[in-house]
N, C-alpha and C. Protein backbone atom coordinates (compact mmCIF):
# COMPACT_ATOMS: atom_id res chain seq x y z
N UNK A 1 32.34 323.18 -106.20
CA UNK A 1 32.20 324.33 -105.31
C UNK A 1 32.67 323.99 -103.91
N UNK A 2 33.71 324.45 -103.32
CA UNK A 2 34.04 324.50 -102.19
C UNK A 2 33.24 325.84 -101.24
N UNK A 3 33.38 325.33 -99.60
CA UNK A 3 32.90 326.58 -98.99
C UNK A 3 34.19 327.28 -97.93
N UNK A 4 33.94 328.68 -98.03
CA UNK A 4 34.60 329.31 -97.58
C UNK A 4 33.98 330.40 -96.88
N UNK A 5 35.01 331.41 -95.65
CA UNK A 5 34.38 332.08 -94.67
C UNK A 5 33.44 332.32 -94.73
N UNK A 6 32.97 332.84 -96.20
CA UNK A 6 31.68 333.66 -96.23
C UNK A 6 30.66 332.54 -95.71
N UNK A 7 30.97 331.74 -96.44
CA UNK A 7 29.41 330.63 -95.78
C UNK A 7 29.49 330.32 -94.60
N UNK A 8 30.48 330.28 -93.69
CA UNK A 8 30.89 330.19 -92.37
C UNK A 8 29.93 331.54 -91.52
N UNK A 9 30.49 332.47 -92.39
CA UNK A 9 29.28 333.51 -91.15
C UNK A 9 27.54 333.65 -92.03
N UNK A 10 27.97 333.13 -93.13
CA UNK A 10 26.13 333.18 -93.31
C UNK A 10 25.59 331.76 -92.42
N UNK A 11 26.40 330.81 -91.94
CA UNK A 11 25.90 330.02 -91.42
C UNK A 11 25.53 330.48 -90.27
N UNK A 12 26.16 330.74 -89.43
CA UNK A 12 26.24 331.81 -88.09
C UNK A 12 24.72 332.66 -87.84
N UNK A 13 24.88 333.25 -88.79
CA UNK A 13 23.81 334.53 -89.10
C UNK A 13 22.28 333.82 -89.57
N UNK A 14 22.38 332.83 -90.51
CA UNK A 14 21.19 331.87 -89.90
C UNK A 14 20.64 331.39 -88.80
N UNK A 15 21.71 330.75 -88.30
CA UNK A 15 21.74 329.82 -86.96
C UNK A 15 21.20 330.84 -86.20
N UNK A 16 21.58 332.26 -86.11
CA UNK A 16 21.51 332.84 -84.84
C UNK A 16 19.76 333.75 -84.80
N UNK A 17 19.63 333.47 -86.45
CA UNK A 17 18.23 333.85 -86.55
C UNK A 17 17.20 333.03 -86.44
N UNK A 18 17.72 331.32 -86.26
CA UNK A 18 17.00 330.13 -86.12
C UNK A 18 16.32 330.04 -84.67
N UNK A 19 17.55 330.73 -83.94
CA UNK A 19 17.84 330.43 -82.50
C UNK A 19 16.48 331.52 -81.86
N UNK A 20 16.71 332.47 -82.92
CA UNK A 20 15.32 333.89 -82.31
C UNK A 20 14.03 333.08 -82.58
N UNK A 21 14.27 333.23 -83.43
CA UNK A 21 12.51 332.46 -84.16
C UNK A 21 12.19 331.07 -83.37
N UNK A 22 13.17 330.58 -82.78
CA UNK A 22 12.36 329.20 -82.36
C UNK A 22 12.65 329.34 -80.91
N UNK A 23 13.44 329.93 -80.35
CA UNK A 23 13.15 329.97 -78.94
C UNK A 23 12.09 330.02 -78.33
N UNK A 24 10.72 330.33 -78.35
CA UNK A 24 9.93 329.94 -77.47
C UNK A 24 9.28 328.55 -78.17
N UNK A 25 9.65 327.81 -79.07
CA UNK A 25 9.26 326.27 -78.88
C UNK A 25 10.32 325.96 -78.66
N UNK A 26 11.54 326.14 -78.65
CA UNK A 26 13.02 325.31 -77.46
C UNK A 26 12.11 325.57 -75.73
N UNK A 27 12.35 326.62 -75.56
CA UNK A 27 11.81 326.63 -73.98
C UNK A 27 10.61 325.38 -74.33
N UNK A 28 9.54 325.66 -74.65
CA UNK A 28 8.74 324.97 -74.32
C UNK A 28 8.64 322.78 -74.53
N UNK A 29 9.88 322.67 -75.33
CA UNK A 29 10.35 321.56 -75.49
C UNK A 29 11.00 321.29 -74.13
N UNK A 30 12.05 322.20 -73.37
CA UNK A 30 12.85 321.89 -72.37
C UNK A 30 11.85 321.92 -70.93
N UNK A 31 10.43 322.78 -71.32
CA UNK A 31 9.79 322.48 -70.02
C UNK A 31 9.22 321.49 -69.07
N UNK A 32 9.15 320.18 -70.13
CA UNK A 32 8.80 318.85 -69.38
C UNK A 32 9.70 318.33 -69.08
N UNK A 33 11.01 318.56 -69.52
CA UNK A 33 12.20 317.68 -69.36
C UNK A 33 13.32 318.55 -68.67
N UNK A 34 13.23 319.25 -68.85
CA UNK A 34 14.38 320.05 -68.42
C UNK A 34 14.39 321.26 -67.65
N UNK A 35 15.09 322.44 -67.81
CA UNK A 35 15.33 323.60 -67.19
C UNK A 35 14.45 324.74 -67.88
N UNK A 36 13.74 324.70 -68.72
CA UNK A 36 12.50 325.62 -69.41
C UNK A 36 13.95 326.49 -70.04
N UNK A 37 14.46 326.77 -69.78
CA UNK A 37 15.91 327.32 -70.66
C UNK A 37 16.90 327.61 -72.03
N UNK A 38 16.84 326.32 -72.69
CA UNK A 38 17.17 325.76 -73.47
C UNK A 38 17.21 327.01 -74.48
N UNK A 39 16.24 327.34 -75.14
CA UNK A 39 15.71 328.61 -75.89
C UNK A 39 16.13 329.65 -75.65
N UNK A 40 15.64 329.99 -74.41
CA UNK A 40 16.54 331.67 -73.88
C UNK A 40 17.67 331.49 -74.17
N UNK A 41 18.80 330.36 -73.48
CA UNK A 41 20.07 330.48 -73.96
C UNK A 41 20.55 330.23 -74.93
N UNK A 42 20.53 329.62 -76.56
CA UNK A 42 20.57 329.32 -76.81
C UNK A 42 20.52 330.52 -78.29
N UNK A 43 19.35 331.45 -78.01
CA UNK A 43 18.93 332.73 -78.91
C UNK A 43 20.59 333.70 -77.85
N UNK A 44 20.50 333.85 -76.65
CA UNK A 44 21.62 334.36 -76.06
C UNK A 44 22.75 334.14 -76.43
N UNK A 45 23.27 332.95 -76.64
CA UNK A 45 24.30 332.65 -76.89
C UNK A 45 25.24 333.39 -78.51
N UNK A 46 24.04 332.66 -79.55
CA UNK A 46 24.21 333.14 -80.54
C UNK A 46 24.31 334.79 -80.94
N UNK A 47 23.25 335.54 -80.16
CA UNK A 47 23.52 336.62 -80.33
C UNK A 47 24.58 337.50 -79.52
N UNK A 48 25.49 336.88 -78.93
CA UNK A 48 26.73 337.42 -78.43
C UNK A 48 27.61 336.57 -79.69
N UNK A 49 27.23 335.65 -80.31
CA UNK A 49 28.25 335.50 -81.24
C UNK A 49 28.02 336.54 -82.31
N UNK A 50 27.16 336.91 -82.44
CA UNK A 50 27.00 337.85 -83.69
C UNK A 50 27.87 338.96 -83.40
N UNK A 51 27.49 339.44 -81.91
CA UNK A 51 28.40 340.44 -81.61
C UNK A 51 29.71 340.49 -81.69
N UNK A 52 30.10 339.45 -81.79
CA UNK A 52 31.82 339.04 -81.68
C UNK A 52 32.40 339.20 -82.79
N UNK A 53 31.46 338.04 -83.81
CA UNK A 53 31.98 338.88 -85.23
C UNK A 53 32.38 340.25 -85.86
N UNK A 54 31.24 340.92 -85.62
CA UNK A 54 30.97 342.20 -86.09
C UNK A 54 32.22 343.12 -85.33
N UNK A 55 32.44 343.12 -84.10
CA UNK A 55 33.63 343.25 -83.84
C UNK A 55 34.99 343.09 -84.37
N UNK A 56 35.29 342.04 -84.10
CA UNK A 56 36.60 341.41 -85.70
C UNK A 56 35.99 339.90 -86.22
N UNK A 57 35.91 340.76 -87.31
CA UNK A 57 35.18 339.23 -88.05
C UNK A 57 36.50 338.23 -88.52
N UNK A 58 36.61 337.02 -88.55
CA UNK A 58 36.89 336.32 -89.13
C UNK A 58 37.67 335.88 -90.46
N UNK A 59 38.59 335.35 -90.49
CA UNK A 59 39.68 335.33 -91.77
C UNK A 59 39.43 334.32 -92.36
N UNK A 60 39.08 333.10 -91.87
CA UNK A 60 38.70 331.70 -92.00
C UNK A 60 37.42 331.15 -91.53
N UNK A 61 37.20 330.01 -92.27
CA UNK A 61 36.15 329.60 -91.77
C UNK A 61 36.11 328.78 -90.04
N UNK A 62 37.51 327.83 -90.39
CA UNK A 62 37.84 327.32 -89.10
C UNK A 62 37.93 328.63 -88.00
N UNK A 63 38.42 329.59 -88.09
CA UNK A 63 38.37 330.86 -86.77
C UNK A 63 37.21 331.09 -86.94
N UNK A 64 36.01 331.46 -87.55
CA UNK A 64 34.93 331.63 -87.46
C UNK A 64 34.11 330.41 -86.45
N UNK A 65 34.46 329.31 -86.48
CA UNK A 65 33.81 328.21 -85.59
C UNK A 65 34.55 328.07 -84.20
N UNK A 66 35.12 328.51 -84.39
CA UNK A 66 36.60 328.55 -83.45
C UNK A 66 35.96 329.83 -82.10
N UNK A 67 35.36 331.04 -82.65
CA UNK A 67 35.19 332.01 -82.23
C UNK A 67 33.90 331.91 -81.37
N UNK A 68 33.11 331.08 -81.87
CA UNK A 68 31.87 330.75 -82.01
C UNK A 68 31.76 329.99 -80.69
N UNK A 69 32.88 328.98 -80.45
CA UNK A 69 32.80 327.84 -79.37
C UNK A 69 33.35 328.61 -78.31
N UNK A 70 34.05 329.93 -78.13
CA UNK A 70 34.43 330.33 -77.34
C UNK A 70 33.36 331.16 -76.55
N UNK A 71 32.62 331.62 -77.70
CA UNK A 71 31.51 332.63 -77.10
C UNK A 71 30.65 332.08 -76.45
N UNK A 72 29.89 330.58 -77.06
CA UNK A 72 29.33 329.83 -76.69
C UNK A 72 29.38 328.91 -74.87
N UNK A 73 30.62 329.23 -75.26
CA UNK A 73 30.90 328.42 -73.74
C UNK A 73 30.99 329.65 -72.31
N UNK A 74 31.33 330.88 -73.04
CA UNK A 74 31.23 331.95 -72.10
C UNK A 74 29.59 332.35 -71.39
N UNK A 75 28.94 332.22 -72.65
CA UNK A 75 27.53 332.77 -72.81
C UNK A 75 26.35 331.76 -72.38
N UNK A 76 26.42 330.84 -72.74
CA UNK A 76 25.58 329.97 -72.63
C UNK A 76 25.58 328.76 -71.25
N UNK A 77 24.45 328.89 -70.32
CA UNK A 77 24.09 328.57 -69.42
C UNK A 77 23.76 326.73 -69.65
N UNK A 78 24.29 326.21 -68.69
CA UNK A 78 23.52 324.80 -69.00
C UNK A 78 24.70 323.69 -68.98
N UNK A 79 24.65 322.18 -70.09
CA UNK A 79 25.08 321.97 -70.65
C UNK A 79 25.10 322.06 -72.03
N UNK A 80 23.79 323.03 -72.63
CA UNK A 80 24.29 323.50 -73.77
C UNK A 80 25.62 324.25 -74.14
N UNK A 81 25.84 324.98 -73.44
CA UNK A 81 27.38 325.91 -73.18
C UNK A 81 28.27 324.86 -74.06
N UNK A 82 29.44 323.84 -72.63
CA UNK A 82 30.09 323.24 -73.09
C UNK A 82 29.95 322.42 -74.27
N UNK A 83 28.86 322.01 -74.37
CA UNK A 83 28.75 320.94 -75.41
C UNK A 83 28.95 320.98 -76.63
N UNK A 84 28.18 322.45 -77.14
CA UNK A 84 28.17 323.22 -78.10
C UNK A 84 29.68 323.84 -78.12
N UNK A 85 30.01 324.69 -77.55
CA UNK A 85 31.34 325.16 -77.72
C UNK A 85 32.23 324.23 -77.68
N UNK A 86 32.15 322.61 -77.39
CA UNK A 86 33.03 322.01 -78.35
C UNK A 86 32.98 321.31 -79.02
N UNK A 87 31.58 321.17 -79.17
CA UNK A 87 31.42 321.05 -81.14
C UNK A 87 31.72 321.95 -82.14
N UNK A 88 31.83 323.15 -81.75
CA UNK A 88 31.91 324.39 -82.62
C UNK A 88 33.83 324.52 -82.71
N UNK A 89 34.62 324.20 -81.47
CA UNK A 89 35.73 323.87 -80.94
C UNK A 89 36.47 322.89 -82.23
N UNK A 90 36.22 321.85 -81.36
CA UNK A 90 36.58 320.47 -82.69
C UNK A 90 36.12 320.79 -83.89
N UNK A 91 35.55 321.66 -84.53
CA UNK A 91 35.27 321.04 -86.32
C UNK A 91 35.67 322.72 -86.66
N UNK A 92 36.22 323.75 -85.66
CA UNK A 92 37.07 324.52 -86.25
C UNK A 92 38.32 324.20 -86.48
N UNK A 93 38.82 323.13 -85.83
CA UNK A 93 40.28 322.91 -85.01
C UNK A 93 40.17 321.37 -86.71
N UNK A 94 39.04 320.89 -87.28
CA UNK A 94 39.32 320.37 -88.15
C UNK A 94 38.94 320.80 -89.38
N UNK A 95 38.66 322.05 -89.21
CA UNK A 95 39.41 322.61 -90.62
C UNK A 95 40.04 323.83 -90.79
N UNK A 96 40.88 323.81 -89.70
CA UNK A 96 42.32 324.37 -89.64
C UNK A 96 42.21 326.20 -90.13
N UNK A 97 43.15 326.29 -91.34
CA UNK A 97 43.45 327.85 -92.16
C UNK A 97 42.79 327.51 -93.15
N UNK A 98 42.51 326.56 -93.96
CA UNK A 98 41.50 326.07 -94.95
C UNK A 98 40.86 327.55 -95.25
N UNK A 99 41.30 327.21 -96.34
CA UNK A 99 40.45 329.24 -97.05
C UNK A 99 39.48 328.64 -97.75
N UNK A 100 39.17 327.27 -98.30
CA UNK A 100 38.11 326.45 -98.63
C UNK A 100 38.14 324.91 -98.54
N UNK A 101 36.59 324.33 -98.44
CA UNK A 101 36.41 324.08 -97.63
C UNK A 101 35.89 322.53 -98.89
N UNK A 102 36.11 321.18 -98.74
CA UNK A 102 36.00 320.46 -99.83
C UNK A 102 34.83 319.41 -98.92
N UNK A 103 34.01 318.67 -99.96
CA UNK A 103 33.23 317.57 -98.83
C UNK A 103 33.63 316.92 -98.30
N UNK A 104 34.50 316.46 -98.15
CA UNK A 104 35.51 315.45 -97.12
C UNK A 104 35.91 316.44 -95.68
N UNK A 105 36.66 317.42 -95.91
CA UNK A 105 36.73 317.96 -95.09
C UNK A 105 35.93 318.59 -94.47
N UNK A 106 34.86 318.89 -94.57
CA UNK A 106 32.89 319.40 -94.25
C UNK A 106 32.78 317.86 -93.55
N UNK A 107 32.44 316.74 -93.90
CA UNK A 107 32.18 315.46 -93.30
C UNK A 107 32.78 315.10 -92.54
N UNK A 108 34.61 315.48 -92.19
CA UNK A 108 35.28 315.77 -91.06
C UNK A 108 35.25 316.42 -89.92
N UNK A 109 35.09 317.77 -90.18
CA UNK A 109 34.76 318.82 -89.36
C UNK A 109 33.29 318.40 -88.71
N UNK A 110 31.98 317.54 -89.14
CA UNK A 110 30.94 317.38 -88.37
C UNK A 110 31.13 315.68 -87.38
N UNK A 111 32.19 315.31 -88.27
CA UNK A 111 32.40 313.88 -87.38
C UNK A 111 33.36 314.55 -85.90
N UNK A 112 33.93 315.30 -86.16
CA UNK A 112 34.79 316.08 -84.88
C UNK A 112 33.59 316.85 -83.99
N UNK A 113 32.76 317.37 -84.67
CA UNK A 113 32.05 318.00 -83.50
C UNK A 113 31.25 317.16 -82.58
N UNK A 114 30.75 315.93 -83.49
CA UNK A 114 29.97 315.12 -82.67
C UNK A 114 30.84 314.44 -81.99
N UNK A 115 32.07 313.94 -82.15
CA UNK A 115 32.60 313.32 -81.39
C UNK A 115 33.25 313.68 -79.56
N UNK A 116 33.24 315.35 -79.73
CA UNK A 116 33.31 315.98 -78.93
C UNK A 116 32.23 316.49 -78.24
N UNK A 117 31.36 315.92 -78.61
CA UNK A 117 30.07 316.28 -77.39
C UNK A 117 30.11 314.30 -76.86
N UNK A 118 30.31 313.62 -77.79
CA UNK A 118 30.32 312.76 -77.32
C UNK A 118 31.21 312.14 -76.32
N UNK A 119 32.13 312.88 -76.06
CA UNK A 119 33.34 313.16 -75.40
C UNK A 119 32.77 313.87 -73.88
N UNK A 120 32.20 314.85 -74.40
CA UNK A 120 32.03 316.23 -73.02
C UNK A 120 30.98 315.46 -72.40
N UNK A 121 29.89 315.30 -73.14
CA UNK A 121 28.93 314.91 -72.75
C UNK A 121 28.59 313.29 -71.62
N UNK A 122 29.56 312.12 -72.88
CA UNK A 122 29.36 311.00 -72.38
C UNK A 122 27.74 310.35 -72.62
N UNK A 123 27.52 311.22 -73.47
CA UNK A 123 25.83 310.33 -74.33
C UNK A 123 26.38 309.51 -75.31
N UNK A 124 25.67 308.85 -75.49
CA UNK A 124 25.43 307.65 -76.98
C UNK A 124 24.68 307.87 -77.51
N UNK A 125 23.89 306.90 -78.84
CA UNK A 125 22.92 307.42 -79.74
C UNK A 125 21.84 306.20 -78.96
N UNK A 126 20.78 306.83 -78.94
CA UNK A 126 19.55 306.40 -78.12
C UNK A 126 19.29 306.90 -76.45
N UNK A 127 20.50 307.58 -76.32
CA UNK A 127 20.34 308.46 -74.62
C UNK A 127 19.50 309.28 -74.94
N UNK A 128 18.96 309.85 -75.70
CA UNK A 128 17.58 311.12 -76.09
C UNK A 128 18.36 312.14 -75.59
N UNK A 129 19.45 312.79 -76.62
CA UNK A 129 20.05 314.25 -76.16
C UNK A 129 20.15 314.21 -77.91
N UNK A 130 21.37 315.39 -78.14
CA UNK A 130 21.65 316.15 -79.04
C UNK A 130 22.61 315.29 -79.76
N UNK A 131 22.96 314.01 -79.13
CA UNK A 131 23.69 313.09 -79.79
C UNK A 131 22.90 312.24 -81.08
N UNK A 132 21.70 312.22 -80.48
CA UNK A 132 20.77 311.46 -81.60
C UNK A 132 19.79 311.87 -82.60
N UNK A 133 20.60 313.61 -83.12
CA UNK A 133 20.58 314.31 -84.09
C UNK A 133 22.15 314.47 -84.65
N UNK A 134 23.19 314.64 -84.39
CA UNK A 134 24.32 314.43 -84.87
C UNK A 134 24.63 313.36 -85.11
N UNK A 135 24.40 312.13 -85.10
CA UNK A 135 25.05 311.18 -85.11
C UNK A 135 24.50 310.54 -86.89
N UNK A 136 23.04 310.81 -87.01
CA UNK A 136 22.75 310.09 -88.06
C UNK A 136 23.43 311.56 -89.25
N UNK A 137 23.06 312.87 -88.86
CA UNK A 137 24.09 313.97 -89.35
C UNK A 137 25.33 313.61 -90.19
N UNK A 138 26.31 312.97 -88.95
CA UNK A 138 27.49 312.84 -89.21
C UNK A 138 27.36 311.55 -90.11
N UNK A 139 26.67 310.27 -90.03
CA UNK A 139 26.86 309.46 -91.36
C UNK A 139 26.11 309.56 -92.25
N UNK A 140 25.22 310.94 -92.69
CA UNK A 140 24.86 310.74 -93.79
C UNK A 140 25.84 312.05 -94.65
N UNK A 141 26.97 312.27 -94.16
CA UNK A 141 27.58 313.46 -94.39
C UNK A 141 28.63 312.52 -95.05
N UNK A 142 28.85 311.47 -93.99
CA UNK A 142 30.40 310.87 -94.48
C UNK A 142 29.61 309.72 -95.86
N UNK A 143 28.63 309.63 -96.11
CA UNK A 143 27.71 308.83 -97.18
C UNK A 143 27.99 309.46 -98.47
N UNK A 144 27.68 311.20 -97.97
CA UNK A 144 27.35 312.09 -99.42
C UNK A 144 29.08 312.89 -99.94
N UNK A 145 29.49 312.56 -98.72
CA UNK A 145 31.21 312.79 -98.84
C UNK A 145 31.77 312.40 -99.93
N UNK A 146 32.83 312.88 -100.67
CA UNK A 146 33.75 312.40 -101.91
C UNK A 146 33.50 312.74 -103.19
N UNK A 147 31.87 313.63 -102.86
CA UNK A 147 31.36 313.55 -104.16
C UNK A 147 32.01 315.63 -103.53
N UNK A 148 32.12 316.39 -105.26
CA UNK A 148 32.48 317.27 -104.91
C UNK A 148 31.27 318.79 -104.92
N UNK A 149 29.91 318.17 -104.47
CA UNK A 149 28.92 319.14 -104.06
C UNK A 149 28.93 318.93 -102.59
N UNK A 150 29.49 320.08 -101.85
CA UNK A 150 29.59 319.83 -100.54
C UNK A 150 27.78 320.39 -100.10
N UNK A 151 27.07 321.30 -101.18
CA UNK A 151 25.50 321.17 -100.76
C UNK A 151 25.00 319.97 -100.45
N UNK A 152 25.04 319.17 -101.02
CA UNK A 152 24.41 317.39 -101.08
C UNK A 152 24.88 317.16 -99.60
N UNK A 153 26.24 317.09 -99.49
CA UNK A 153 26.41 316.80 -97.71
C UNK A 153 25.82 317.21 -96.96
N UNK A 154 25.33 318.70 -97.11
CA UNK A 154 25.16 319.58 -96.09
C UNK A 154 23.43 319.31 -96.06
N UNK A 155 23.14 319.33 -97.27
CA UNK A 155 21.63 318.65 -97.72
C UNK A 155 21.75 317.32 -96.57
N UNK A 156 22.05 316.46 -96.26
CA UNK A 156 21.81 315.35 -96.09
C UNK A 156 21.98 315.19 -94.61
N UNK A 157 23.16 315.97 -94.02
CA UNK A 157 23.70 316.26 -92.71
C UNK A 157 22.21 316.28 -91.82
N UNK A 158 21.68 317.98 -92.56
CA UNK A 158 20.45 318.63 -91.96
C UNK A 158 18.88 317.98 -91.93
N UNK A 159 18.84 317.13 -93.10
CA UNK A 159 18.02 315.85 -92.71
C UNK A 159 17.86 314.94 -92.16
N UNK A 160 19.20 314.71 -91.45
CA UNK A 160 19.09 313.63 -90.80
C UNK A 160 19.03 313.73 -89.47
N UNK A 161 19.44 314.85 -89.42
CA UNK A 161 19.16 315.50 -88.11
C UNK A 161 17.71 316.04 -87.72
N UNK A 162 17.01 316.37 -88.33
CA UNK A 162 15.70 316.65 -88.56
C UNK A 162 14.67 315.27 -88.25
N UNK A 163 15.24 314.26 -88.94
CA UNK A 163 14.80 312.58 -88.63
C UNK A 163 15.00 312.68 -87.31
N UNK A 164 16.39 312.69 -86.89
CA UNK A 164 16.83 312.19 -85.53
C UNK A 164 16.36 313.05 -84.31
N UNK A 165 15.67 314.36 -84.43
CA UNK A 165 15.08 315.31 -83.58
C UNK A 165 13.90 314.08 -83.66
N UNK A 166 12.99 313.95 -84.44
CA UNK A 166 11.51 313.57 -84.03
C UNK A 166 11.52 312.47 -83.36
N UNK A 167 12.96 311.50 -83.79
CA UNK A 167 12.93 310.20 -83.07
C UNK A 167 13.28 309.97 -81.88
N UNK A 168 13.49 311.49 -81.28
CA UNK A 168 13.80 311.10 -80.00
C UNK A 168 12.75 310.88 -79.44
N UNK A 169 11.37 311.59 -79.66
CA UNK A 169 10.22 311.17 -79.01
C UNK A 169 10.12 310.21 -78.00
N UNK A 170 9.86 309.19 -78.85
CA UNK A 170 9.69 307.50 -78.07
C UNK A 170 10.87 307.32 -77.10
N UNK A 171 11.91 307.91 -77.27
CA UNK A 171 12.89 307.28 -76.19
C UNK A 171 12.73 307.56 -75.03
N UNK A 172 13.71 306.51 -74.13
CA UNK A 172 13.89 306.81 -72.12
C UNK A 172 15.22 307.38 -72.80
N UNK A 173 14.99 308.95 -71.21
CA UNK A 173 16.09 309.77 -71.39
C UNK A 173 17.05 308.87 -70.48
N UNK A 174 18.54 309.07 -70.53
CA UNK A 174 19.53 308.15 -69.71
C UNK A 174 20.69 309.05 -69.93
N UNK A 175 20.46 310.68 -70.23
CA UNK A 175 21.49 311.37 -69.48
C UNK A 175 21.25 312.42 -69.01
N UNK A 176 21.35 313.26 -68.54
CA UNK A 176 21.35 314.77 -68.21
C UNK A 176 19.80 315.12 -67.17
N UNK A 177 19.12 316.04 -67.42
CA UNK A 177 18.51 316.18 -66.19
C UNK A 177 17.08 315.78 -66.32
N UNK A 178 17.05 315.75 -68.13
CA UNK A 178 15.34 314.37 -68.31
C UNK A 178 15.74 312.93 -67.71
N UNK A 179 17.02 312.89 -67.65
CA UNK A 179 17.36 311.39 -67.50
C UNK A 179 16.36 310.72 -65.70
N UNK A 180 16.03 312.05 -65.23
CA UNK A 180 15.67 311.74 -63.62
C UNK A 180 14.43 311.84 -63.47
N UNK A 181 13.61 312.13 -64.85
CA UNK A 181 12.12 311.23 -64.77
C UNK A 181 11.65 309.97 -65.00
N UNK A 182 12.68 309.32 -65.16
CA UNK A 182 12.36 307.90 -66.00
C UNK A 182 11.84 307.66 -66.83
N UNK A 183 10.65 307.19 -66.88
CA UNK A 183 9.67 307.12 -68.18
C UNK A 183 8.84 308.34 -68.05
N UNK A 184 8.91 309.24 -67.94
CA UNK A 184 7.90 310.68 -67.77
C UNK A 184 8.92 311.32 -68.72
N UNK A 185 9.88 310.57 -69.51
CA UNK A 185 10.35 311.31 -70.09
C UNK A 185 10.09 310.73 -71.91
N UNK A 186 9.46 310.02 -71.65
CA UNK A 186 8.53 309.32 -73.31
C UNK A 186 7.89 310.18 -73.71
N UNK A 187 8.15 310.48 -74.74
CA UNK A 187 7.15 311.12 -75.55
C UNK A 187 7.84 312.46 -75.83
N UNK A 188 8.64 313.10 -74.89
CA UNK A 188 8.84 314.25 -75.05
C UNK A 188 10.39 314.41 -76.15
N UNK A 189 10.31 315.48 -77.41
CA UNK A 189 11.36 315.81 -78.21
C UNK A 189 12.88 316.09 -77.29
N UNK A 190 13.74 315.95 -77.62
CA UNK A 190 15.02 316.13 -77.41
C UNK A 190 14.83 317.88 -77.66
N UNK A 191 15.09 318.81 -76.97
CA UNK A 191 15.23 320.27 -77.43
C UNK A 191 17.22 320.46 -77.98
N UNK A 192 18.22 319.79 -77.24
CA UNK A 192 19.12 319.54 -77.79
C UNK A 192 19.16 319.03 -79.13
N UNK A 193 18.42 318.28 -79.65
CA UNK A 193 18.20 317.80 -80.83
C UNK A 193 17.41 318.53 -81.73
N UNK A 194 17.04 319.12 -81.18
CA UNK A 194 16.23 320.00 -82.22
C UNK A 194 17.00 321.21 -82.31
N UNK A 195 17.59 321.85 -82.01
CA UNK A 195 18.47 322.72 -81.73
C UNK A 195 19.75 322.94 -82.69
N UNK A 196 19.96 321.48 -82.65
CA UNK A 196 20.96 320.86 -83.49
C UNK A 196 20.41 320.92 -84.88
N UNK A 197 19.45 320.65 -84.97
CA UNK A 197 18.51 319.84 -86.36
C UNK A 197 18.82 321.79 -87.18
N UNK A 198 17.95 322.30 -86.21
CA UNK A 198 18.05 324.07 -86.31
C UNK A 198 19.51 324.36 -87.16
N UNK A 199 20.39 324.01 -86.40
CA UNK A 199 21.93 324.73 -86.81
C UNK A 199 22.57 323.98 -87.83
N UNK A 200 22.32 322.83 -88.24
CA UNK A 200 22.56 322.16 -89.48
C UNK A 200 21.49 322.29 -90.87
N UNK A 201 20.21 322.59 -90.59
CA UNK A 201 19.67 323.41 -91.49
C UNK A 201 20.49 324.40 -91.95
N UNK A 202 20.58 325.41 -91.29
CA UNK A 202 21.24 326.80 -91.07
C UNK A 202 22.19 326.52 -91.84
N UNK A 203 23.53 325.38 -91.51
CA UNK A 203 24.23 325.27 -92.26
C UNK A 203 24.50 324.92 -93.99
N UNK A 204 23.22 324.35 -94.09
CA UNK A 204 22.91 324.31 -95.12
C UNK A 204 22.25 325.33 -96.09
N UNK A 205 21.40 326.09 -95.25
CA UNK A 205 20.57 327.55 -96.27
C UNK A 205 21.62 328.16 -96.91
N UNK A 206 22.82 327.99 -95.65
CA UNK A 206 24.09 329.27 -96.31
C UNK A 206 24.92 328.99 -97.65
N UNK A 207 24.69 327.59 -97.72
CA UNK A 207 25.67 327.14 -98.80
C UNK A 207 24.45 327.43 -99.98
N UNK A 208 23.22 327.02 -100.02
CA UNK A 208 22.09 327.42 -100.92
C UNK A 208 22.19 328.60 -102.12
């Protein structure tokens, strides 16, 4: 089973219902650390992507992610904005016109997105951001890769990201604007990471 557009906007249409339902524990994750924000924009963002679709939806799955990073970066306040819109950017741009969508190329398209926040951003894995939910994502994707159930990837992606949200806990933040409590920033979840954890679920219900 390969995936194609359709799972591209049921992913979307999850994500953007993930983004409603959990926004007030995003805000309240971003309130010790951050801009109390996170949530509001984040449910905002997505739901101007919905709007975009519904407008002219999508031929591909890659223009569907493609569309997504554009809205994202228009809409969304922060460094969630950029970051996200070019993760959504890069892993449309790697899987191209692709009318479907194989596990290799799914394990591609999430090694491109992370690599491009890792890019925009300039985090590593242990800075306590959204990097240290993509990152274990992206190798348990390229693990479950080759085999031709791209669910199992997507299964595995969204768990590991789910791991990598709780583990941010214990960490010192060392980028962005938790990074300027020092240790007042222990204990508290990554809301980028959870966020993330959110939209790779998502990605996975759709293929379900």
């Amino acid at each position: 089973m390969g995936l194609d557009v359709n799972w591209a906007l049921r992913w979307l249409t999850l994500a953007a219902a993930a983004m409603a339902e959990h926004r007030e524990e995003l805000i309240e994750l971003d309130r010790p650390i951050g801009d109390s924000d996170h949530g509001e924009n984040m449910d905002r963002g997505f739901k101007a992507v919905m709007a975009k679709i519904a407008e002219a939806p999508p031929e591909t799955a890659g223009a569907a992610l493609k569309l997504t990073a554009m809205t994202l970066m228009s809409k969304v306040g922060g460094a969630a904005g950029p970051l996200y819109g070019t993760a959504f950017l890069r892993a449309g741009t790697a899987l191209g016109e692709a009318a479907e969508i194989d596990s290799d190329t799914l394990a591609a398209a999430f090694r491109a997105a992370r690599d491009g926040i890792v890019a925009r951003g300039k985090a590593d894995s242990g800075d306590k951001t959204m990097v240290d939910a993509w990152t274990p994502a992206v190798d348990a994707a390229a693990s479950a890769a080759g085999d031709s159930d791209v669910l199992k990837v997507l299964l595995a992606a969204a768990e590991a990201a789910e791991a990598g949200a709780v583990a941010t806990d214990p960490m010192l933040a060392r980028k962005g604007r938790a990074s300027y409590l020092g240790e007042r920033s222990i204990g508290h979840r990554d809301p980028g990471a959870v966020s993330t954890a959110l939209i790779l679920r998502a990605a996975a219900g759709a293929a379900e």
